[in-house]
PDB file of N, CA and C in Angstrom:
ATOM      1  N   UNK A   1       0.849  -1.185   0.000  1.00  0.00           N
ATOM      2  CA  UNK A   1       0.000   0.000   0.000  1.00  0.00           C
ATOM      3  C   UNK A   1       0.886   1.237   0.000  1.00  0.00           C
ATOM      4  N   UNK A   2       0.589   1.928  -0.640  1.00  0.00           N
ATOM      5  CA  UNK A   2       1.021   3.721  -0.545  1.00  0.00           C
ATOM      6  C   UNK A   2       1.392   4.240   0.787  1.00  0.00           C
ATOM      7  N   UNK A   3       2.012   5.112   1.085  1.00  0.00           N
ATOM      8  CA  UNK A   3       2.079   6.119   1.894  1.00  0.00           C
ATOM      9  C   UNK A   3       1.018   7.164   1.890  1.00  0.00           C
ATOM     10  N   UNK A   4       0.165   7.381   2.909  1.00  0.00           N
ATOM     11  CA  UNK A   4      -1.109   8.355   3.290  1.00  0.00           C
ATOM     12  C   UNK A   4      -0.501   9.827   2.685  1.00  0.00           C
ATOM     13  N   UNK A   5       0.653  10.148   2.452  1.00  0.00           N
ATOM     14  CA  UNK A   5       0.659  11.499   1.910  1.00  0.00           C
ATOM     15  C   UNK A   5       0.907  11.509   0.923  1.00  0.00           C
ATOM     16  N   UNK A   6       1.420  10.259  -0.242  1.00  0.00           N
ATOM     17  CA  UNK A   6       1.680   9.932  -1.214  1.00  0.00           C
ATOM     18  C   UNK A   6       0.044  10.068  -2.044  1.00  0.00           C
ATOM     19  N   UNK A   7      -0.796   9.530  -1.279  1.00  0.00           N
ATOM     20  CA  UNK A   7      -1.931   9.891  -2.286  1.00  0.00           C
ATOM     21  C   UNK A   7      -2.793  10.748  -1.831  1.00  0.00           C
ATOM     22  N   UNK A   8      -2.786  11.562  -1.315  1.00  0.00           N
ATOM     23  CA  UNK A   8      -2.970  13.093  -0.817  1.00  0.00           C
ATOM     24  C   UNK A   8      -2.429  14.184  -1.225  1.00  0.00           C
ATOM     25  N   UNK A   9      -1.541  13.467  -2.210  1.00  0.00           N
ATOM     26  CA  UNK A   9      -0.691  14.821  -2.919  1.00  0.00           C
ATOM     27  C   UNK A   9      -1.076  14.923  -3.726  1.00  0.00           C
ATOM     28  N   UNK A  10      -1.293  16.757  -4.007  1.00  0.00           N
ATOM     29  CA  UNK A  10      -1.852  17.477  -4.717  1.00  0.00           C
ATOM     30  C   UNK A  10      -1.648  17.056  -6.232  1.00  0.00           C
ATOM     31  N   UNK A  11      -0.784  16.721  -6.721  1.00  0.00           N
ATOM     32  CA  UNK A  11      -0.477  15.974  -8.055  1.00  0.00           C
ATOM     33  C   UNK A  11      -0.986  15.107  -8.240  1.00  0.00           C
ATOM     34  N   UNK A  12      -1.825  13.995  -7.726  1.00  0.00           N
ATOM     35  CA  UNK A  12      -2.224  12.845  -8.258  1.00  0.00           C
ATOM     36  C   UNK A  12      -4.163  12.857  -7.576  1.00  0.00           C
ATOM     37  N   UNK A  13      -4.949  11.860  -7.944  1.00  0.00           N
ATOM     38  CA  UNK A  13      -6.392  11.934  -7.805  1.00  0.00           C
ATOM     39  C   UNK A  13      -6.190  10.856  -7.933  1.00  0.00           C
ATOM     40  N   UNK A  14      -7.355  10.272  -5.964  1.00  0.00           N
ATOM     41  CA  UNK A  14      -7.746   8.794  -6.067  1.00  0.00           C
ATOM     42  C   UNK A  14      -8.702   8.710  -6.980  1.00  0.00           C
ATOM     43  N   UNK A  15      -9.301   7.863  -8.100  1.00  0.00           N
ATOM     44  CA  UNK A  15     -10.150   7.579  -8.717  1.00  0.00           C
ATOM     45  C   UNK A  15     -11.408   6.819  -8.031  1.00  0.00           C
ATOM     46  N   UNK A  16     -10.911   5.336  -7.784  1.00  0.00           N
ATOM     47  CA  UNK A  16     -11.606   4.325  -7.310  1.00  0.00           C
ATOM     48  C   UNK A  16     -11.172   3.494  -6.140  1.00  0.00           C
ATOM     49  N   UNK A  17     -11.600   4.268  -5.156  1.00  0.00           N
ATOM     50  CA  UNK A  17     -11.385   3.147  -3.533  1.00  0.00           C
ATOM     51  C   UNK A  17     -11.478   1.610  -3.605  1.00  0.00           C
ATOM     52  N   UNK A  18     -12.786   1.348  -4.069  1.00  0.00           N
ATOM     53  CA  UNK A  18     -13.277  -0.312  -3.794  1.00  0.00           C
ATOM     54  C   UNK A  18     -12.340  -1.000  -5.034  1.00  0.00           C
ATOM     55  N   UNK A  19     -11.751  -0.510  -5.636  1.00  0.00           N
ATOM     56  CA  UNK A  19     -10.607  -1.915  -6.378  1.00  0.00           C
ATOM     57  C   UNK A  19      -9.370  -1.217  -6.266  1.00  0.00           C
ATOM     58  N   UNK A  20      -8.798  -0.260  -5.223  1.00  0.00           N
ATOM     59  CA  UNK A  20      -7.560  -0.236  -5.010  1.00  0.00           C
ATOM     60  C   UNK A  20      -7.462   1.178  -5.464  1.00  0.00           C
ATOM     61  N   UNK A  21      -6.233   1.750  -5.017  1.00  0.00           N
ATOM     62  CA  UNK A  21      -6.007   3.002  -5.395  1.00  0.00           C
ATOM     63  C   UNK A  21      -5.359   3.365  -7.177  1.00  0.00           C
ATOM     64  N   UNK A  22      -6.056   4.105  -7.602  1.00  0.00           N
ATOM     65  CA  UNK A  22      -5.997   4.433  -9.156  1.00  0.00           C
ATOM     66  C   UNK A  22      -5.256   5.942  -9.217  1.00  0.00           C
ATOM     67  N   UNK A  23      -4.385   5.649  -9.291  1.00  0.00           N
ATOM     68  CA  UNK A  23      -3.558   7.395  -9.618  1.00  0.00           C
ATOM     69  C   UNK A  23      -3.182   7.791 -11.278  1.00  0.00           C
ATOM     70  N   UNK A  24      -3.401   9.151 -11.097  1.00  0.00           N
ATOM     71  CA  UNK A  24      -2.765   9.820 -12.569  1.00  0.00           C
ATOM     72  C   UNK A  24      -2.244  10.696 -12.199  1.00  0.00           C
ATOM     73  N   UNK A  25      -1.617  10.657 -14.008  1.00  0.00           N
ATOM     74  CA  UNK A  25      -0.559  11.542 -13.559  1.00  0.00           C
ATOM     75  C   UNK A  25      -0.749  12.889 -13.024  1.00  0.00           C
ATOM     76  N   UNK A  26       0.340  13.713 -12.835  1.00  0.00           N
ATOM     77  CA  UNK A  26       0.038  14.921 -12.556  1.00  0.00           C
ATOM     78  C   UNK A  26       0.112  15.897 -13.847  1.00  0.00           C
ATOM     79  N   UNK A  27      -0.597  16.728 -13.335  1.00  0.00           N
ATOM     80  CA  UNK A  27      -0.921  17.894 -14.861  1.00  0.00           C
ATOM     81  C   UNK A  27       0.253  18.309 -14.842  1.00  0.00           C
ATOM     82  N   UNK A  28       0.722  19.485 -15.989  1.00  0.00           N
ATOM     83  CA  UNK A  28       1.850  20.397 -16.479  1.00  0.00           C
ATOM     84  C   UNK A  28       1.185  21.154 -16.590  1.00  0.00           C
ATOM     85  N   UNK A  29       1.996  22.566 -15.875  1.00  0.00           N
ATOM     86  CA  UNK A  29       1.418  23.703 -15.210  1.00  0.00           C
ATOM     87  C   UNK A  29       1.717  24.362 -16.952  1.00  0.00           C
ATOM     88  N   UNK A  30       0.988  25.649 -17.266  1.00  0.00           N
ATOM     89  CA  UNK A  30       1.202  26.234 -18.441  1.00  0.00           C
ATOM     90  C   UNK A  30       1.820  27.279 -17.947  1.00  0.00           C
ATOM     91  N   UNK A  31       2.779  27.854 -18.626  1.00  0.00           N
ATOM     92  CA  UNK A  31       3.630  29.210 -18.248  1.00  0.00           C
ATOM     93  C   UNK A  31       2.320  30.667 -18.769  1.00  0.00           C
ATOM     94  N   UNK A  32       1.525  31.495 -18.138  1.00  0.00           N
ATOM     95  CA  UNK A  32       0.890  31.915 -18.230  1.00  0.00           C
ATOM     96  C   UNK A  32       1.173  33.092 -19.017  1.00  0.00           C
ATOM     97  N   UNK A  33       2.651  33.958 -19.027  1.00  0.00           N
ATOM     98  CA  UNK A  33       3.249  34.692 -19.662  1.00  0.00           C
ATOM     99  C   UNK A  33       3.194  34.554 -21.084  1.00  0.00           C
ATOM    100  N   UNK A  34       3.733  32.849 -21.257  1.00  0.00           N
ATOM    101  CA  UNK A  34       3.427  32.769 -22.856  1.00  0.00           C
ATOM    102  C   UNK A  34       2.224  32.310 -23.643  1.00  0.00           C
ATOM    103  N   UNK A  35       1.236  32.032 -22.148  1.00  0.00           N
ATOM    104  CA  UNK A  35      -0.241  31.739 -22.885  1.00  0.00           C
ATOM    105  C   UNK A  35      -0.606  33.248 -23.410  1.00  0.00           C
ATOM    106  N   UNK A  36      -0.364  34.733 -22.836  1.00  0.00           N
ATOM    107  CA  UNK A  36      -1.240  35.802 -23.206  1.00  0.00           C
ATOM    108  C   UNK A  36      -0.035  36.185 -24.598  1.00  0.00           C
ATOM    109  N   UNK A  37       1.266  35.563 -24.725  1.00  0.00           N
ATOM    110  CA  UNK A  37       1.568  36.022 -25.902  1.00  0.00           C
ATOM    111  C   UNK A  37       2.100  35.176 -27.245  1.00  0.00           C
ATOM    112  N   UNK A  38       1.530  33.978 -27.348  1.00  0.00           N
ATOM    113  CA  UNK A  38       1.281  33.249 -28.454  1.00  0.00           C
ATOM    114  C   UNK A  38       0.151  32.801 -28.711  1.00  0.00           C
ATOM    115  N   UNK A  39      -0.474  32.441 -29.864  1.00  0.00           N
ATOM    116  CA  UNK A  39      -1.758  31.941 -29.599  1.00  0.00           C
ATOM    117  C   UNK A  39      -1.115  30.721 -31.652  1.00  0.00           C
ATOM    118  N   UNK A  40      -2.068  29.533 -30.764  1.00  0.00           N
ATOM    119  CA  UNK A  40      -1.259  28.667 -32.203  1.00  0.00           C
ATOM    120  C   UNK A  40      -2.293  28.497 -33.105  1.00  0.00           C
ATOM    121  N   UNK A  41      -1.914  28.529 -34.472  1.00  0.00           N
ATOM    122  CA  UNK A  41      -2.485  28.977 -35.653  1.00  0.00           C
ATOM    123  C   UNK A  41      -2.948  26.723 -36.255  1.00  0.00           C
ATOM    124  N   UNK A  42      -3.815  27.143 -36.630  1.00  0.00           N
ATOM    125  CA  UNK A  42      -4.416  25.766 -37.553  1.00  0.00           C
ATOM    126  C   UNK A  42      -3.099  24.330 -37.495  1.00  0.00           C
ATOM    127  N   UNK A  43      -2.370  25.024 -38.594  1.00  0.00           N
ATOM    128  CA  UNK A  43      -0.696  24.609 -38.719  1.00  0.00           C
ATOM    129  C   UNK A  43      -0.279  23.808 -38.059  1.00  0.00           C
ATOM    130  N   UNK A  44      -0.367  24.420 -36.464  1.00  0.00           N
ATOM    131  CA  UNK A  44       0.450  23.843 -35.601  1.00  0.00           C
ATOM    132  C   UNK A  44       1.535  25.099 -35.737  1.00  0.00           C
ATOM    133  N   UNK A  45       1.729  25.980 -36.495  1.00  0.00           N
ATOM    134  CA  UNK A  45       2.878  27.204 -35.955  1.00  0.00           C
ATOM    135  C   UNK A  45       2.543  28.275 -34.424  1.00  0.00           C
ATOM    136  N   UNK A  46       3.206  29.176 -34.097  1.00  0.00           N
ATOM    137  CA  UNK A  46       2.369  29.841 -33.507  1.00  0.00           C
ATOM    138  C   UNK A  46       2.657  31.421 -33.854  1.00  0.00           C
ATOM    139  N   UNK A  47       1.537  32.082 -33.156  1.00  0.00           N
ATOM    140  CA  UNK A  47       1.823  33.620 -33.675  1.00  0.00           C
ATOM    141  C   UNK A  47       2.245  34.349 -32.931  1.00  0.00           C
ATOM    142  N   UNK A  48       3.192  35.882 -33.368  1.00  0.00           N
ATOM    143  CA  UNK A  48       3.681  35.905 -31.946  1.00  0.00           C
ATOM    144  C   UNK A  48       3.403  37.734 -32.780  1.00  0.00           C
ATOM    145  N   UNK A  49       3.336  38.615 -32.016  1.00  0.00           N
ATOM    146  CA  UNK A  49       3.433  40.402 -31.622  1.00  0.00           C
ATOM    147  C   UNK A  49       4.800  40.877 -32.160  1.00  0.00           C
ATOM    148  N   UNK A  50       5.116  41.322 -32.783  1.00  0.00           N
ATOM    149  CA  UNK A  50       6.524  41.711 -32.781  1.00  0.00           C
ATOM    150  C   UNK A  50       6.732  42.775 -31.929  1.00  0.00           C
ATOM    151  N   UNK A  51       8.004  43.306 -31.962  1.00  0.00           N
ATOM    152  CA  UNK A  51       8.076  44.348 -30.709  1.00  0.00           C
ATOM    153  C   UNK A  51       8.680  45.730 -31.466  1.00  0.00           C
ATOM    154  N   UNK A  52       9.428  46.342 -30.057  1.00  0.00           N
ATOM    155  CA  UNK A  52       9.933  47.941 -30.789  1.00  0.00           C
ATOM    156  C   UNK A  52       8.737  49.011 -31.219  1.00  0.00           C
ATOM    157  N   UNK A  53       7.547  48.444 -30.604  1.00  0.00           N
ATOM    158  CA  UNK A  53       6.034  49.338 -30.612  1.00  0.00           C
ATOM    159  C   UNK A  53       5.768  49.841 -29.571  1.00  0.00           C
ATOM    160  N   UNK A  54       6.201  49.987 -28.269  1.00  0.00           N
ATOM    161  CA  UNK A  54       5.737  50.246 -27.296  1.00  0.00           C
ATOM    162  C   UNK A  54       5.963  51.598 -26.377  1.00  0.00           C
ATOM    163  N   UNK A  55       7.697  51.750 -27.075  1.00  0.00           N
ATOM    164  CA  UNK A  55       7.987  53.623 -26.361  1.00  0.00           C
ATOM    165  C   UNK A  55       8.976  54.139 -27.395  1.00  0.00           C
ATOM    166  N   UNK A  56       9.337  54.859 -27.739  1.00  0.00           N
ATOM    167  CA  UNK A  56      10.494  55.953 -27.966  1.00  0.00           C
ATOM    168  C   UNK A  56       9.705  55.795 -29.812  1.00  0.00           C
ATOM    169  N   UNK A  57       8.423  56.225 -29.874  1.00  0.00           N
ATOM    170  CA  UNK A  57       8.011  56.051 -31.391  1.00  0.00           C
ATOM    171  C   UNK A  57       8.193  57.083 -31.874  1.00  0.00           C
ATOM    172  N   UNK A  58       8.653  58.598 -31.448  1.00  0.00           N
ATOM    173  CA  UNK A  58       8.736  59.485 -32.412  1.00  0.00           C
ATOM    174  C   UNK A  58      10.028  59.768 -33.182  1.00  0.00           C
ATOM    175  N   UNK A  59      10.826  58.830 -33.228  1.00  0.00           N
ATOM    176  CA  UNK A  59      12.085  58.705 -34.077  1.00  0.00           C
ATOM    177  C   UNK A  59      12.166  57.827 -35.394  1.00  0.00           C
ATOM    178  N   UNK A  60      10.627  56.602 -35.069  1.00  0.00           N
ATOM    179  CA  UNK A  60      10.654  55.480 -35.914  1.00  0.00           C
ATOM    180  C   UNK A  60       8.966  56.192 -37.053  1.00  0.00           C
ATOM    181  N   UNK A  61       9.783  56.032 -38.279  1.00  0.00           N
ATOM    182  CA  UNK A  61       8.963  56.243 -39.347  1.00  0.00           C
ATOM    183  C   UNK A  61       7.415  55.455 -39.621  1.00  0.00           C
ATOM    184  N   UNK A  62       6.648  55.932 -40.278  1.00  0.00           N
ATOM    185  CA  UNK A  62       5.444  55.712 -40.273  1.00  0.00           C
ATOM    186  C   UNK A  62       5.454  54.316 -40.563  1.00  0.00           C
ATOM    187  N   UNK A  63       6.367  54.053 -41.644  1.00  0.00           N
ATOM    188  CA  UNK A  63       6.205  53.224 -42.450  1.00  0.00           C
ATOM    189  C   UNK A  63       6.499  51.772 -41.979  1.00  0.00           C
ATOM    190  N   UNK A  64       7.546  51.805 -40.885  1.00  0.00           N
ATOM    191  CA  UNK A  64       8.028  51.423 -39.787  1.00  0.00           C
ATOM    192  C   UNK A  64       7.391  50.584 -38.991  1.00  0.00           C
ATOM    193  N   UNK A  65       6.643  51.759 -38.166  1.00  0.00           N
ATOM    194  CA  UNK A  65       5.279  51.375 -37.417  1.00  0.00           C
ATOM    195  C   UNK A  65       4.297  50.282 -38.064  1.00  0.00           C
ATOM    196  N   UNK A  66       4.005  50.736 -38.818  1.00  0.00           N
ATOM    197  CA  UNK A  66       2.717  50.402 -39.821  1.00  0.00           C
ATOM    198  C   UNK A  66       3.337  49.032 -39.718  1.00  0.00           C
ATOM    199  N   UNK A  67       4.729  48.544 -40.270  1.00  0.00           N
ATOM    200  CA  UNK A  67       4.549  47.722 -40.340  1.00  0.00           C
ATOM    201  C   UNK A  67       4.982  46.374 -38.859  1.00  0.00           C
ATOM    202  N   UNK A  68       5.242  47.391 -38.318  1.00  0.00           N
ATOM    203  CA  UNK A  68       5.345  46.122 -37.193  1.00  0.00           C
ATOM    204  C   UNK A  68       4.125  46.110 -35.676  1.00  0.00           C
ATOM    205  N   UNK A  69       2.918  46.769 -36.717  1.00  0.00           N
ATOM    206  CA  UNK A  69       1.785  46.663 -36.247  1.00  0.00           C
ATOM    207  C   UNK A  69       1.025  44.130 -36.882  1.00  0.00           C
ATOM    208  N   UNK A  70       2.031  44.090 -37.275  1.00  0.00           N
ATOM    209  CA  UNK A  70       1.413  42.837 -38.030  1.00  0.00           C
ATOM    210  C   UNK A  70       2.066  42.257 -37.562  1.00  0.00           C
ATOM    211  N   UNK A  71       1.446  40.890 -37.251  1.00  0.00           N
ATOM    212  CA  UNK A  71       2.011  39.699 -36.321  1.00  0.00           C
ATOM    213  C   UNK A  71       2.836  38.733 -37.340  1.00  0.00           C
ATOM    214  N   UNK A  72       3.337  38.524 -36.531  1.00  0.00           N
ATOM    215  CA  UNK A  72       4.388  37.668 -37.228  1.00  0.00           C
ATOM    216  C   UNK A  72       4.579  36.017 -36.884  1.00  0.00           C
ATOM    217  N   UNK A  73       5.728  34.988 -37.209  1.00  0.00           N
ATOM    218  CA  UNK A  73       5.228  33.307 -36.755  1.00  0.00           C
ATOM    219  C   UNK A  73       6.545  33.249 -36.118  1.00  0.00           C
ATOM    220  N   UNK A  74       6.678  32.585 -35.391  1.00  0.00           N
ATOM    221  CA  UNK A  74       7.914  32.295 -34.025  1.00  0.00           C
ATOM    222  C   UNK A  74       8.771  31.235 -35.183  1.00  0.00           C
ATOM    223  N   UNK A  75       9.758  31.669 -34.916  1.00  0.00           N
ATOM    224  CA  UNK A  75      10.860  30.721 -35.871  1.00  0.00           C
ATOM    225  C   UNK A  75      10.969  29.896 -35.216  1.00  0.00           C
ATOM    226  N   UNK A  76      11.388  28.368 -35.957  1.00  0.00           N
ATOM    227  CA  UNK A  76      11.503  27.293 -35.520  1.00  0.00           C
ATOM    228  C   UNK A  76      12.228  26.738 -35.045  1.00  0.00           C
ATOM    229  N   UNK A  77      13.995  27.403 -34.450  1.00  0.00           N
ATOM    230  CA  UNK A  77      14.763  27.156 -33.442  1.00  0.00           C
ATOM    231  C   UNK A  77      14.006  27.865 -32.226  1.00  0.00           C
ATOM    232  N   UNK A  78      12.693  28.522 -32.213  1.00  0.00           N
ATOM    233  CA  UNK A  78      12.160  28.879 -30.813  1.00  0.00           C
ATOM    234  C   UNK A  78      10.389  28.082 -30.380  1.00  0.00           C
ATOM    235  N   UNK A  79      10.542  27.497 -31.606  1.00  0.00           N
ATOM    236  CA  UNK A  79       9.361  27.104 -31.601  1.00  0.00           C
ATOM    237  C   UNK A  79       9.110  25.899 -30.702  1.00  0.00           C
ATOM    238  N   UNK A  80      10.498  25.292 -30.299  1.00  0.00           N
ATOM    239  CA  UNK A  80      10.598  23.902 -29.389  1.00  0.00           C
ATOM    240  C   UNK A  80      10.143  24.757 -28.022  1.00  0.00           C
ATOM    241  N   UNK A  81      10.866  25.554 -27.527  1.00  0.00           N
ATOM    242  CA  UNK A  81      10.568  26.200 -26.045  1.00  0.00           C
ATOM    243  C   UNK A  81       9.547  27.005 -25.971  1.00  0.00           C
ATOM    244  N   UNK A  82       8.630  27.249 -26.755  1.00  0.00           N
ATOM    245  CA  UNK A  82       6.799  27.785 -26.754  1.00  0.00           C
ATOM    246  C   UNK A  82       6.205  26.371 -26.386  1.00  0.00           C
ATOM    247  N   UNK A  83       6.165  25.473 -27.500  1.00  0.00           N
ATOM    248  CA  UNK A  83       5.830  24.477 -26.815  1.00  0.00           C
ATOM    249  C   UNK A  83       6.168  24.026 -25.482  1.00  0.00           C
ATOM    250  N   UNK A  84       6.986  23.912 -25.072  1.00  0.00           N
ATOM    251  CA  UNK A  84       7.157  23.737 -23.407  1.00  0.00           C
ATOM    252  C   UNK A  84       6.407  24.161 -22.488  1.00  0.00           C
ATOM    253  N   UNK A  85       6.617  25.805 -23.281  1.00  0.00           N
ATOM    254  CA  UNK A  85       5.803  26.261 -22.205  1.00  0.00           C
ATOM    255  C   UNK A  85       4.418  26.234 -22.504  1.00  0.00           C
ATOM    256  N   UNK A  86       3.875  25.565 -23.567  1.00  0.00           N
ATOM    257  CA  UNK A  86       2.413  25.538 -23.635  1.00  0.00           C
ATOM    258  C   UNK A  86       1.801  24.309 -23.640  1.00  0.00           C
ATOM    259  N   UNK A  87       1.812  23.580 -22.838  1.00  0.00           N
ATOM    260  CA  UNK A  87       1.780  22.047 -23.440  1.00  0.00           C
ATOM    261  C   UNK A  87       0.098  21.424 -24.021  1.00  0.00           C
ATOM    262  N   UNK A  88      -0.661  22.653 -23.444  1.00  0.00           N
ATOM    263  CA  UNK A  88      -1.930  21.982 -23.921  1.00  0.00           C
ATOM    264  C   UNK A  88      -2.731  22.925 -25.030  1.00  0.00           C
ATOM    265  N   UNK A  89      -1.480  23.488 -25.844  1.00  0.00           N
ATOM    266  CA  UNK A  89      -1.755  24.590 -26.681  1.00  0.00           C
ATOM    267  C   UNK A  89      -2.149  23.648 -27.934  1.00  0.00           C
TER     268      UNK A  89
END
């Protein structure tokens, strides 16, 4: 039999008492930072905000702006560590 704090821990859920104790696994927490700034496209890519929009805009040209008002797709040497942090994305 288990240890009483072993299945009391917050990571796992008894299922069914009367045929023995039934554990699963424990969830994977989502990094919440990169849930509000990727969101994943059909694909399987994901989309990401570009930056350099946020302060010192009266030096950067219209044209500039304009265009890094448009989202852009996370390259795929970064695309392994989004997933990580999103696992049920």
């Amino acid at each position: 039999m288990l240890p009483s704090n072993f299945i009391s821990s917050p990571d796992y859920v008894v299922l069914n008492e009367k045929c023995g104790v039934i554990l699963t696994m424990p969830k994977i927490k989502t990094v919440r930072g990169a849930a509000k700034r990727f969101k994943k496209t059909a694909s399987g890519g994901f989309k990401r905000k570009q930056s350099h929009l946020r302060h010192i805009l009266t030096k950067k040209t219209t044209k500039r702006k304009r265009h890094l008002r448009h989202k852009s797709m996370v390259a795929k040497a970064d695309q392994v560590l989004v997933v990580a942090c999103l696992p049920y994305a």
